[in-house]
C-alpha atoms as a PDB file:
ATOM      1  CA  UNK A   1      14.754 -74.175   3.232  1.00  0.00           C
ATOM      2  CA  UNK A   2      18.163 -72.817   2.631  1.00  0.00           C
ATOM      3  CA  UNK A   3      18.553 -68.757   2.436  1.00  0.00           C
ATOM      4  CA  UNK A   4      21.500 -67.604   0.872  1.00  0.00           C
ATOM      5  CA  UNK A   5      22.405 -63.756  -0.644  1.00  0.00           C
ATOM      6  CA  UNK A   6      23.890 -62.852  -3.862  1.00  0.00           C
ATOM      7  CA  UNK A   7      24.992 -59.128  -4.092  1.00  0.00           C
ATOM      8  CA  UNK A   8      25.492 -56.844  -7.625  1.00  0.00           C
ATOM      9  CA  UNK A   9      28.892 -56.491  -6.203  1.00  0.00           C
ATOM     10  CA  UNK A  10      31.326 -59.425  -4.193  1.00  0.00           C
ATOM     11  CA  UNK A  11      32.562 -55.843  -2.584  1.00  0.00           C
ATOM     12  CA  UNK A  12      29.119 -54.539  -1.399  1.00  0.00           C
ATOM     13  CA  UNK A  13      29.400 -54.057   2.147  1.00  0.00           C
ATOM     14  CA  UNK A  14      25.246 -53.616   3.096  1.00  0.00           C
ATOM     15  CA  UNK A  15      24.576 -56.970   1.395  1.00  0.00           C
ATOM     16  CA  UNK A  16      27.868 -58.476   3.769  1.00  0.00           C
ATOM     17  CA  UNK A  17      26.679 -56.600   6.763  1.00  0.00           C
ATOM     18  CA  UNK A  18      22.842 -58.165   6.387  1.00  0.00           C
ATOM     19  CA  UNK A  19      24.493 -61.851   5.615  1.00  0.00           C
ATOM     20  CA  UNK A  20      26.190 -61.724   8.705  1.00  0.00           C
ATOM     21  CA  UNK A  21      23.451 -60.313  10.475  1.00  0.00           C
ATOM     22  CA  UNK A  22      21.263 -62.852   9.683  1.00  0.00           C
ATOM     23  CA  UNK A  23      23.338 -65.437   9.720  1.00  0.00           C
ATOM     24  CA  UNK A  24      23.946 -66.994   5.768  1.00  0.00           C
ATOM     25  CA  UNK A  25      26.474 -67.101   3.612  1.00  0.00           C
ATOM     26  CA  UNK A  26      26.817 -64.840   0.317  1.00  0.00           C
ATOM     27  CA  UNK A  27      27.083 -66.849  -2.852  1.00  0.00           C
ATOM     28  CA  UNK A  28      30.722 -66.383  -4.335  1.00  0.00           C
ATOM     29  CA  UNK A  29      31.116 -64.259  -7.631  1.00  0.00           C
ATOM     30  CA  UNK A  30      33.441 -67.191  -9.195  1.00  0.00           C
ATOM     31  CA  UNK A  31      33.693 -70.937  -8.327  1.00  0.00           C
ATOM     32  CA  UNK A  32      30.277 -71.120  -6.260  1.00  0.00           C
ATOM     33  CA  UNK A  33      29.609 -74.515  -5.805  1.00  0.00           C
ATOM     34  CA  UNK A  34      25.904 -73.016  -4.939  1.00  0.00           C
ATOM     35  CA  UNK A  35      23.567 -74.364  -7.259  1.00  0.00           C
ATOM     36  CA  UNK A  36      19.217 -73.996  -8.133  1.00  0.00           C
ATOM     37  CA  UNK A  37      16.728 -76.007  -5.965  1.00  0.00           C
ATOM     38  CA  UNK A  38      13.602 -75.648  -4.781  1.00  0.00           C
ATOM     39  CA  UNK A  39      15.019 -76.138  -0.985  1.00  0.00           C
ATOM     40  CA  UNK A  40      16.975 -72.908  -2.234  1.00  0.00           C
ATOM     41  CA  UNK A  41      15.987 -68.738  -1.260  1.00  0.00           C
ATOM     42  CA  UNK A  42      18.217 -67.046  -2.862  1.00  0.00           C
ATOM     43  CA  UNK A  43      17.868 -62.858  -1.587  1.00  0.00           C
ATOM     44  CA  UNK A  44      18.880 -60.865  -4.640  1.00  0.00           C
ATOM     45  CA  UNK A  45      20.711 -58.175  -3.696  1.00  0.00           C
ATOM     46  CA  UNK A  46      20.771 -55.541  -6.271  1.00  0.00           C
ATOM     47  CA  UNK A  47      21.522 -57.294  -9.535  1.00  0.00           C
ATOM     48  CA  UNK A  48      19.808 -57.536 -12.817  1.00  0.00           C
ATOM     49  CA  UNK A  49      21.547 -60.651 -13.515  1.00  0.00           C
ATOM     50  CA  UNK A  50      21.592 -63.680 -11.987  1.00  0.00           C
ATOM     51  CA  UNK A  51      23.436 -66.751 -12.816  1.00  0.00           C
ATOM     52  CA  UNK A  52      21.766 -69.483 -14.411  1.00  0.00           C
ATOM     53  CA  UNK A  53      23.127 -72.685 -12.541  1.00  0.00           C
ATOM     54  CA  UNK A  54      21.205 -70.170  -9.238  1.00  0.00           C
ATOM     55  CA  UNK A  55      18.057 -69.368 -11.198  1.00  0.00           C
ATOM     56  CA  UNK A  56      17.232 -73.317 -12.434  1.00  0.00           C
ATOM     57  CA  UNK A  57      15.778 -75.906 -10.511  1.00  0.00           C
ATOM     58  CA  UNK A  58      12.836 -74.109  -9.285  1.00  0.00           C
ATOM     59  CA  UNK A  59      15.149 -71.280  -6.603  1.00  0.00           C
ATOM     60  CA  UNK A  60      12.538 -69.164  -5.036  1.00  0.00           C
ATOM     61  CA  UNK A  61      14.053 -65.630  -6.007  1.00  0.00           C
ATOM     62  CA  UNK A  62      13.642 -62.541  -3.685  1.00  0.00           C
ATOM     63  CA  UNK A  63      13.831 -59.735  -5.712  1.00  0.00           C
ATOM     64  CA  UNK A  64      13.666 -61.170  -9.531  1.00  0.00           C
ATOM     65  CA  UNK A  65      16.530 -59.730 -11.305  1.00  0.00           C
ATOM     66  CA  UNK A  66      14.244 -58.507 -14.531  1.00  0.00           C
ATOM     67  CA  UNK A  67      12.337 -56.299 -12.190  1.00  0.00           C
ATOM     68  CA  UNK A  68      15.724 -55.109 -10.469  1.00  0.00           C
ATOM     69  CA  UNK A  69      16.862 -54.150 -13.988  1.00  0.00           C
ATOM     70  CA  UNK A  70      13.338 -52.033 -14.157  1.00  0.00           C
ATOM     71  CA  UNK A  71      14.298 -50.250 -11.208  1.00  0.00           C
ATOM     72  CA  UNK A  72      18.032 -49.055 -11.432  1.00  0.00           C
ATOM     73  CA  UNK A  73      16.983 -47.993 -14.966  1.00  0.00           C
ATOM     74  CA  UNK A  74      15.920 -44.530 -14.223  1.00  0.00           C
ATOM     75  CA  UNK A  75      13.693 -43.869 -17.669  1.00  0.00           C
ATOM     76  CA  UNK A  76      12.665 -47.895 -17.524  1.00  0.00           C
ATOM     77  CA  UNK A  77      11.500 -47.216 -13.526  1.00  0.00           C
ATOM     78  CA  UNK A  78       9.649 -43.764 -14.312  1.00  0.00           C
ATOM     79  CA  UNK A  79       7.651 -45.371 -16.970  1.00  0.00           C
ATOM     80  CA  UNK A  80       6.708 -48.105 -15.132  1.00  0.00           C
ATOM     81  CA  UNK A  81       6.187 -46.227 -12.011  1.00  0.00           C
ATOM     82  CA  UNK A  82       4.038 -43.792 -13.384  1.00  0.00           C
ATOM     83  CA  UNK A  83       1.850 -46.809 -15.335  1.00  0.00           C
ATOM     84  CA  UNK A  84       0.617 -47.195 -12.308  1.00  0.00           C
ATOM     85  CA  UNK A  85      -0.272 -44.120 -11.216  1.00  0.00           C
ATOM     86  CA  UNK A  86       2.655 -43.272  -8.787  1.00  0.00           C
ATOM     87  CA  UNK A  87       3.497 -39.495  -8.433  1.00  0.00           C
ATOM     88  CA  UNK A  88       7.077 -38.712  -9.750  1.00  0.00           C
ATOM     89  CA  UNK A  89       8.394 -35.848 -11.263  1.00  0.00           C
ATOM     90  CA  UNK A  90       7.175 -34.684 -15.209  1.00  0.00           C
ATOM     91  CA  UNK A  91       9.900 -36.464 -17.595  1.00  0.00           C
ATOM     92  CA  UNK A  92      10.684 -36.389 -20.796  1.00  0.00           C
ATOM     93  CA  UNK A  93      13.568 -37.962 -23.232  1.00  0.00           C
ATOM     94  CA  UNK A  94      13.366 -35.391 -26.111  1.00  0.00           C
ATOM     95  CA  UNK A  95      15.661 -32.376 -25.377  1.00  0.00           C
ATOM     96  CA  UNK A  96      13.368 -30.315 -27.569  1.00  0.00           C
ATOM     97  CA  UNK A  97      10.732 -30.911 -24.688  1.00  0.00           C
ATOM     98  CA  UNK A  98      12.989 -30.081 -22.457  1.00  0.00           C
ATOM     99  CA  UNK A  99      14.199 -26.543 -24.137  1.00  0.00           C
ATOM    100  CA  UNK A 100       9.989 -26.212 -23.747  1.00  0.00           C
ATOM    101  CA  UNK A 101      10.347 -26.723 -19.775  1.00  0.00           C
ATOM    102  CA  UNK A 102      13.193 -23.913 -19.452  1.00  0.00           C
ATOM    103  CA  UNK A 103      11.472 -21.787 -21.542  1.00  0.00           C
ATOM    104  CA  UNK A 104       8.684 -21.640 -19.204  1.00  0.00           C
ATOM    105  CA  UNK A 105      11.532 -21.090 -16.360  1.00  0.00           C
ATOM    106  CA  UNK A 106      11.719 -24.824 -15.088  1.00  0.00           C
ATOM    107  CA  UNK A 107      14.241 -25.976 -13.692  1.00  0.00           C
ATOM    108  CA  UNK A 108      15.609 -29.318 -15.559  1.00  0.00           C
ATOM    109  CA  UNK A 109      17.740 -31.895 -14.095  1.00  0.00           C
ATOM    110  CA  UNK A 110      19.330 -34.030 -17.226  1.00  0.00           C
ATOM    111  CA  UNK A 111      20.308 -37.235 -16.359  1.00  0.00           C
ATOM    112  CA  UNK A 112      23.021 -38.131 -18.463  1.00  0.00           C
ATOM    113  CA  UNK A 113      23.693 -42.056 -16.298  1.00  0.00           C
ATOM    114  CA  UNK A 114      20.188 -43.624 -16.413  1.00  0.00           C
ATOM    115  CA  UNK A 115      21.870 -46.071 -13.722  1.00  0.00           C
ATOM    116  CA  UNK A 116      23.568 -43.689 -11.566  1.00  0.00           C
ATOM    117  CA  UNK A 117      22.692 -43.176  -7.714  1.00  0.00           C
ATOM    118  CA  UNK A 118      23.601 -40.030  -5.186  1.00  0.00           C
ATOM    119  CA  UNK A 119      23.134 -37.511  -7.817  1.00  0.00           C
ATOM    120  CA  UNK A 120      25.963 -39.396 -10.171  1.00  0.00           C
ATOM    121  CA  UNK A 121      25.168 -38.285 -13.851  1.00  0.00           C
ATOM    122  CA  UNK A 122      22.490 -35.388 -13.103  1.00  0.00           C
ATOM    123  CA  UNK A 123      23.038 -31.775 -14.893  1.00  0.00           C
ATOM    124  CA  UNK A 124      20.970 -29.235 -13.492  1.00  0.00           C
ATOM    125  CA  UNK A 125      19.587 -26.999 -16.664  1.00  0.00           C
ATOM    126  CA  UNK A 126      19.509 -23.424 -15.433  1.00  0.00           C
ATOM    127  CA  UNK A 127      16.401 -21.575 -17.614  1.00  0.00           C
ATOM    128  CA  UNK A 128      18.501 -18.809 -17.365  1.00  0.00           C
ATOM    129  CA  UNK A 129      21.726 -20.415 -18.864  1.00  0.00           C
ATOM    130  CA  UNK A 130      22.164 -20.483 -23.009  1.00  0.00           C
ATOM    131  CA  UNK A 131      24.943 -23.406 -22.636  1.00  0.00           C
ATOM    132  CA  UNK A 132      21.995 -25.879 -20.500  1.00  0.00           C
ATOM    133  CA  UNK A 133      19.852 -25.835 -23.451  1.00  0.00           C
ATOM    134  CA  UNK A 134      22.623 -28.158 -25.373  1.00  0.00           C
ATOM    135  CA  UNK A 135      22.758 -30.762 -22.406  1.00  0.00           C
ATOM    136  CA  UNK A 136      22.239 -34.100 -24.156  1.00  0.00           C
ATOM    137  CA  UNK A 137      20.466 -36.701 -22.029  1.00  0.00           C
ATOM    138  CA  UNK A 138      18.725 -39.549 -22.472  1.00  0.00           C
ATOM    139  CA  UNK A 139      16.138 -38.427 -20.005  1.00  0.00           C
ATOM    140  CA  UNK A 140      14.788 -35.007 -18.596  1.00  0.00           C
ATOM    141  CA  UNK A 141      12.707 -34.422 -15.449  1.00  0.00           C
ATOM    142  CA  UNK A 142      11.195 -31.474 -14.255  1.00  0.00           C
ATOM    143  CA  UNK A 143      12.954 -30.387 -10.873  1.00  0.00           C
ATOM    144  CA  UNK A 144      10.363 -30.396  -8.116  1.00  0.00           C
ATOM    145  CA  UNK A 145      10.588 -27.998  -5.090  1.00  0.00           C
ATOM    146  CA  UNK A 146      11.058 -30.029  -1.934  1.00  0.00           C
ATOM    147  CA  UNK A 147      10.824 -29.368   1.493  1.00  0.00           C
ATOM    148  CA  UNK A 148      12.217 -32.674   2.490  1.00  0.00           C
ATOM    149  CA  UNK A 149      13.307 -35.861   1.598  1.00  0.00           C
ATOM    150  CA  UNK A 150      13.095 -39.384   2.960  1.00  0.00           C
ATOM    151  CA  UNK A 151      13.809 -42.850   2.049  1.00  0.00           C
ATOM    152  CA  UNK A 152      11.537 -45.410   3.284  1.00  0.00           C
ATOM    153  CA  UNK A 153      12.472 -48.898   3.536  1.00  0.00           C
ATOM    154  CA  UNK A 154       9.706 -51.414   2.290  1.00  0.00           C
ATOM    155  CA  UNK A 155       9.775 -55.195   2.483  1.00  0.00           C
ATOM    156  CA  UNK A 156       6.718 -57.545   1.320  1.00  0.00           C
ATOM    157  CA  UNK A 157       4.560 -54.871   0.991  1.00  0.00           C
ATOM    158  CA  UNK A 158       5.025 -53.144   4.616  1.00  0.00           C
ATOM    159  CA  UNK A 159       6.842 -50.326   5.854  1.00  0.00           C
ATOM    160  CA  UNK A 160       9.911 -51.332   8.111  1.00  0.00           C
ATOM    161  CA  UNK A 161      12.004 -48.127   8.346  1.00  0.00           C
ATOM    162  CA  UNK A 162      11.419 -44.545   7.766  1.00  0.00           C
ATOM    163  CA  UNK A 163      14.539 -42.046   7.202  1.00  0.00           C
ATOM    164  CA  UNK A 164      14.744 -38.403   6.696  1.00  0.00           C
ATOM    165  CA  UNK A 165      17.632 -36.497   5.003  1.00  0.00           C
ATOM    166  CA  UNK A 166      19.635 -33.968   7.040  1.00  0.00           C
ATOM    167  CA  UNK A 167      22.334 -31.351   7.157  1.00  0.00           C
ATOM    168  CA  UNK A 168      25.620 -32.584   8.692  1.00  0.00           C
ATOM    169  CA  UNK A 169      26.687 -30.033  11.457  1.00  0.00           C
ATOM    170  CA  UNK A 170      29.642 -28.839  10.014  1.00  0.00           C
ATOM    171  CA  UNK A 171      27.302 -27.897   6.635  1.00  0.00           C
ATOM    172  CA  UNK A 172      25.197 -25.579   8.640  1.00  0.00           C
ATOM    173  CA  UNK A 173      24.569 -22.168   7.934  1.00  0.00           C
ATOM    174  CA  UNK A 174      27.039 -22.288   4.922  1.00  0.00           C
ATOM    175  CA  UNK A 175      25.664 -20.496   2.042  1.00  0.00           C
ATOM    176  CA  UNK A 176      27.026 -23.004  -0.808  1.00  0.00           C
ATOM    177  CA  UNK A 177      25.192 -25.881   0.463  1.00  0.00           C
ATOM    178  CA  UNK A 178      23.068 -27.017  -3.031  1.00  0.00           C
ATOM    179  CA  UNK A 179      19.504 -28.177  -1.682  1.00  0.00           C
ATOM    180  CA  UNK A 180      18.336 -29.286  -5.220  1.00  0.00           C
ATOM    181  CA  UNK A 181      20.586 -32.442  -5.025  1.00  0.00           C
ATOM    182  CA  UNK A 182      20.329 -34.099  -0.996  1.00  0.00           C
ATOM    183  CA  UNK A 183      23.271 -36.534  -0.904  1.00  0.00           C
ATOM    184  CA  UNK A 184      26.349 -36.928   0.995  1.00  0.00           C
ATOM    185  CA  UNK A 185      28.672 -35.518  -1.095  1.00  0.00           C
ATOM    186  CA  UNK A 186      26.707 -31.763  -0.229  1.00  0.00           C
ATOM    187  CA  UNK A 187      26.847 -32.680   3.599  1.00  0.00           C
ATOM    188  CA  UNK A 188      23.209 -34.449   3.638  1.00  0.00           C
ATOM    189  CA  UNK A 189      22.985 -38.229   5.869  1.00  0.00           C
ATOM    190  CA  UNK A 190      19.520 -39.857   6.627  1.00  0.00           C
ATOM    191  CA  UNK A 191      18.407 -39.580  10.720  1.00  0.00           C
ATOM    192  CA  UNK A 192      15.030 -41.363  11.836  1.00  0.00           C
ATOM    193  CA  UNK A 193      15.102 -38.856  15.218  1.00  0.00           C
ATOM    194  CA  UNK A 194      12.022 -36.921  15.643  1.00  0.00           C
ATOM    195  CA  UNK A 195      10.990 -37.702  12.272  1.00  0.00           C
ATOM    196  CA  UNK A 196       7.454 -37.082  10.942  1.00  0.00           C
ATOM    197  CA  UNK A 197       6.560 -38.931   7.501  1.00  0.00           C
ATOM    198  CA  UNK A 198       3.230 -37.693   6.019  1.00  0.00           C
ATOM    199  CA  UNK A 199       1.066 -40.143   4.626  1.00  0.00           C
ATOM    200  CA  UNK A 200       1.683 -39.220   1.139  1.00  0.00           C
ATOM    201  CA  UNK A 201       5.093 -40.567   1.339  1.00  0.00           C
ATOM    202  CA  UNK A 202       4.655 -43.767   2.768  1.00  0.00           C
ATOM    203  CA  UNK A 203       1.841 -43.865   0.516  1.00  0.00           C
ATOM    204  CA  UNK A 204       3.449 -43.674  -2.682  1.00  0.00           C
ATOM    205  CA  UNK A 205       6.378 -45.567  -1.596  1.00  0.00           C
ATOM    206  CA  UNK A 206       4.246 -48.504  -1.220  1.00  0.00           C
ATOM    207  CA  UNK A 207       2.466 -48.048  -4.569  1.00  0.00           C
ATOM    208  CA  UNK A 208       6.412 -47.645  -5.521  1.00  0.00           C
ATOM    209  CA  UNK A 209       7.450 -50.931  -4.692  1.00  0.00           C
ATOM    210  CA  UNK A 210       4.472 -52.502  -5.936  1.00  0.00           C
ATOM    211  CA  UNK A 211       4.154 -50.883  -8.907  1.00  0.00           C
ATOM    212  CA  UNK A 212       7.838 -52.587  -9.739  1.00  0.00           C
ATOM    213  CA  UNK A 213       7.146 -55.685  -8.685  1.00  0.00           C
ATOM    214  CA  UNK A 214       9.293 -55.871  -5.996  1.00  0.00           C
ATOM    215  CA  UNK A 215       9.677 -58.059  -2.612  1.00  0.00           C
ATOM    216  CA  UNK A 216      11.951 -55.133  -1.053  1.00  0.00           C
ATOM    217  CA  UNK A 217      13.307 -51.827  -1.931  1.00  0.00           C
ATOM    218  CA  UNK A 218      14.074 -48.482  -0.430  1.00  0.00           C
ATOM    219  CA  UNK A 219      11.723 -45.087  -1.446  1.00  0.00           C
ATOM    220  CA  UNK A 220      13.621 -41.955  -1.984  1.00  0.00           C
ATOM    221  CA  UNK A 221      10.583 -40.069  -1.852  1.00  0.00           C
ATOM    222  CA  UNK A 222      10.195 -35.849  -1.975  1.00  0.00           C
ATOM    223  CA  UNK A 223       7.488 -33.989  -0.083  1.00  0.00           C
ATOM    224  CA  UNK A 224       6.385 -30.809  -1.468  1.00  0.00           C
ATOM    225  CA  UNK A 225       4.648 -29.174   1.153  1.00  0.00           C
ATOM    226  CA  UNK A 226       2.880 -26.167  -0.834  1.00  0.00           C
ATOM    227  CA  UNK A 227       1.419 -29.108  -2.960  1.00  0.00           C
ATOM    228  CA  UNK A 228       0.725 -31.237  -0.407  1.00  0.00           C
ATOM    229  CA  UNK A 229       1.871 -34.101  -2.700  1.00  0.00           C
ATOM    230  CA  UNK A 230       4.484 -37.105  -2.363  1.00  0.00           C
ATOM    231  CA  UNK A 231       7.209 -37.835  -5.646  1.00  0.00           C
ATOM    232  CA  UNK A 232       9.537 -40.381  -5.732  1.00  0.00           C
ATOM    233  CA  UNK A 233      12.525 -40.125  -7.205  1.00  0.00           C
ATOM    234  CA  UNK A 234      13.528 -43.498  -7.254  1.00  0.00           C
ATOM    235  CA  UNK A 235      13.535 -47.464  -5.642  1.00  0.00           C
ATOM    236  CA  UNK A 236      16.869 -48.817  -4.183  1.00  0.00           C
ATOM    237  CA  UNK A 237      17.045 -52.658  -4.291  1.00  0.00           C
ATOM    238  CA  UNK A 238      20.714 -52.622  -2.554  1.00  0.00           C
ATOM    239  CA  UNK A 239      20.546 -50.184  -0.523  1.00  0.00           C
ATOM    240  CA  UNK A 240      23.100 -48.879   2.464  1.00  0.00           C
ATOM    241  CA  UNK A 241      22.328 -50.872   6.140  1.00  0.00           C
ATOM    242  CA  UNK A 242      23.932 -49.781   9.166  1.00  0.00           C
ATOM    243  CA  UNK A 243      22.494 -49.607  13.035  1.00  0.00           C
ATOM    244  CA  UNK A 244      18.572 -50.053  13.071  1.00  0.00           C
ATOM    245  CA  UNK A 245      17.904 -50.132   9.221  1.00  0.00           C
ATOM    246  CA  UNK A 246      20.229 -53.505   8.968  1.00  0.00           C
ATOM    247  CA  UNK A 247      18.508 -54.809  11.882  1.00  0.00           C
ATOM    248  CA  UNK A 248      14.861 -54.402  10.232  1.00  0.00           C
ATOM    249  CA  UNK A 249      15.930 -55.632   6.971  1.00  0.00           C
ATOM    250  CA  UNK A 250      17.422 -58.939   8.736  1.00  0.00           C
ATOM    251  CA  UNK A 251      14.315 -59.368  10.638  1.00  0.00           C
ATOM    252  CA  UNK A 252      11.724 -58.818   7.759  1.00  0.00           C
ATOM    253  CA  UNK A 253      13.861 -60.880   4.945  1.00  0.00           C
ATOM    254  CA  UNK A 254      14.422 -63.636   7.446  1.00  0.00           C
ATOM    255  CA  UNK A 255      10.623 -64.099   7.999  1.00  0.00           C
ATOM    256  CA  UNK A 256      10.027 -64.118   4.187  1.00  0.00           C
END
């Protein structure tokens, strides 16, 4: 049996990093030569299309690319996440709903890229700003208060990494440091030191993964402490591998 990776992107760096790591090739973009067989494990790296001279000939696919289009779809993922019972935040596509939600003072986030990733394409809707109630979206969610937020890494149905999100140095103590929206661009980077994960999260990051019909993906997951209740936010099927989380993934996708 032949393993072999082919990446969203011929420039993505985590899905070079992991072929080196474990020691296959990535199949070229143009002019692959690569073709479907059943002696053929082909590790889908974040695309929702796959090439059909790959996909014939019986190619055991990690990582379908049908149910990677599910997930990078935010509005296609939160429906079918929360199908199956997983906790993510209230959501809505109809602005008029939405106008509801800030009347009542809740904080919306519009997301105006259902495909984006780090924040890319989210509007936060202020209740108490007139112009937020004109945001045009093709989905709403409810902003949820979080004390933290994590990303666990899940492969054939087991937890293999657990990160946290935290405040660069240089970001500390500065007072325009936006909370609502964790990524790096607002100083935030994911440590595993010291971490504790409550069983909530890993919880509904399993029930995540499943729920999409995944082999692997990555949690961003949101703990709300006063609630004592998990939400994830979304499931990563490319997601960045450096140090120990490129080492797990190697080791867990090699023994599928």
């Amino acid at each position: 049996m032949v393993k072999k990776i082919y990446s969203y992107s011929a420039a993505s760096k985590g899905s070079e990093e992991l072929a080196r790591r474990m020691g296959i090739r990535r199949v070229k973009h143009e002019r692959s030569k690569v073709v479907g067989s059943p002696d053929l494990t082909l590790i889908n790296w974040g695309s929702s299309n796959l090439p059909e001279h790959l996909t014939r000939g019986g190619t055991r696919i990690i990582n379908p690319p049908g149910r990677v289009a599910v997930a990078t779809d935010k509005l296609q993922a939160f429906r079918a996440l929360s199908a199956s019972a997983v906790r993510t935040p209230v959501f809505s596509t109809d602005l008029a709903i939405a106008r509801h939600w800030l009347d009542e003072g809740i904080t919306v986030f519009a997301r105006t890229i259902l495909t984006g990733h780090s924040g890319n394409g989210i509007v936060i809707m202020d209740p108490d700003d007139e112009d937020a109630r004109h945001v045009r979206a093709p989905l709403y969610t409810q902003y949820v208060k979080k004390k933290d937020e994590y990303r666990i890494h899940v492969v054939n149905g087991a937890i293999i990494d657990r990160q946290k999100k935290g405040l660069k140095e240089e970001f500390q103590g500065r007072a325009d440091v936006n909370f609502m929206i964790r990524n790096l661009q607002n100083g935030f980077i994911y440590a595993r030191q010291n971490i504790v994960v409550p069983a909530d999260v890993d919880n509904q990051a399993l029930a995540a993964v499943a729920a999409l019909q995944l082999n692997f993906g990555a949690v961003d997951v949101i703990w709300n402490e006063r609630q004592q209740q998990a939400y994830v936010l979304e499931v990563n099927t490319a997601p960045g591998l450096t140090g120990t989380t490129l080492e797990n993934y190697a080791n867990a996708l090699g023994a599928l």
